[in-house]
Protein backbone atom coordinates (compact mmCIF):
# COMPACT_ATOMS: atom_id res chain seq x y z
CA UNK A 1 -52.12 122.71 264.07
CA UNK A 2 -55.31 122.20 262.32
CA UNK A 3 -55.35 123.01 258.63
CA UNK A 4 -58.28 123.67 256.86
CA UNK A 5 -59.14 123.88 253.13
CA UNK A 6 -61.18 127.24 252.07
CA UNK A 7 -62.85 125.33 249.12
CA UNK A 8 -64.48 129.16 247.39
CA UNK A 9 -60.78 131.18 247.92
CA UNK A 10 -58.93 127.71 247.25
CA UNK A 11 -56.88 128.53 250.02
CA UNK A 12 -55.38 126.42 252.85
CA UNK A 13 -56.22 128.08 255.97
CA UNK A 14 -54.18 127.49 259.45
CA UNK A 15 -55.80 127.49 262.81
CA UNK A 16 -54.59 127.04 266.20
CA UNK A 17 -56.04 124.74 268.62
CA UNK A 18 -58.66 126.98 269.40
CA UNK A 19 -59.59 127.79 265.99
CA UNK A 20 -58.23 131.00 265.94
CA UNK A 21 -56.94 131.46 262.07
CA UNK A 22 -53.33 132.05 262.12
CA UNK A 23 -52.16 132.11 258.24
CA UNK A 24 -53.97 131.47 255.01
CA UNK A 25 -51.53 129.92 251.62
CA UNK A 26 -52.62 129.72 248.26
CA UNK A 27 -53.78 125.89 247.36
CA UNK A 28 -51.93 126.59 244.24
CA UNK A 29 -52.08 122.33 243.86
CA UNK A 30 -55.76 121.44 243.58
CA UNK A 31 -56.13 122.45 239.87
CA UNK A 32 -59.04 121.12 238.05
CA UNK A 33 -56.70 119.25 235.84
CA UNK A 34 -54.62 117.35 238.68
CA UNK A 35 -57.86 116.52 240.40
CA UNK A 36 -58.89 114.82 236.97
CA UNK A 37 -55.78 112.78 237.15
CA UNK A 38 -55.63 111.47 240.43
CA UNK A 39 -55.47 107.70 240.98
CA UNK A 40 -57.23 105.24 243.78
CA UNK A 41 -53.87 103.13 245.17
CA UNK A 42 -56.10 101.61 247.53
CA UNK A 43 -59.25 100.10 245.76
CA UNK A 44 -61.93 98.48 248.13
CA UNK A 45 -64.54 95.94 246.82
CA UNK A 46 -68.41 97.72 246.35
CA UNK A 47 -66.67 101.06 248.07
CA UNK A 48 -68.53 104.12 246.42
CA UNK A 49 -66.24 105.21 243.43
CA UNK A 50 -64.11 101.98 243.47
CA UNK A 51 -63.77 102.52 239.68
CA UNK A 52 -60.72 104.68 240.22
CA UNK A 53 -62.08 107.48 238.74
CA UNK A 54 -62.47 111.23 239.80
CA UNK A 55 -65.51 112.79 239.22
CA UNK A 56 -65.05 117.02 239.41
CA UNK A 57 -68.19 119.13 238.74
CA UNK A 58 -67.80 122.62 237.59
């Protein structure tokens, strides 16, 4: 089942195989403040944003 992020309604949005929407949820996770605080585990040498660091515009 695909699942799909609604990035204006910051909802997570459920399809079927044929893209037919199914069920929409509240991304009540992605808060600007957890997105600030995320951490790269896996850092890659010259990879864009290989600082570690999460950039979030308003």
């Amino acid at each position: 089942m695909p699942v799909l992020l609604d990035p204006v309604d910051r909802e997570w949005v459920f399809t079927n195989a044929h893209g037919v929407q199914l069920r929409r949820k509240v991304a009540a996770e992605l808060t600007r403040d957890r997105i600030m605080k995320l951490q790269a585990t896996d850092h890659r040498e010259g990879a864009p944003g290989a600082s570690g660091k999460t950039q979030c515009w308003d």
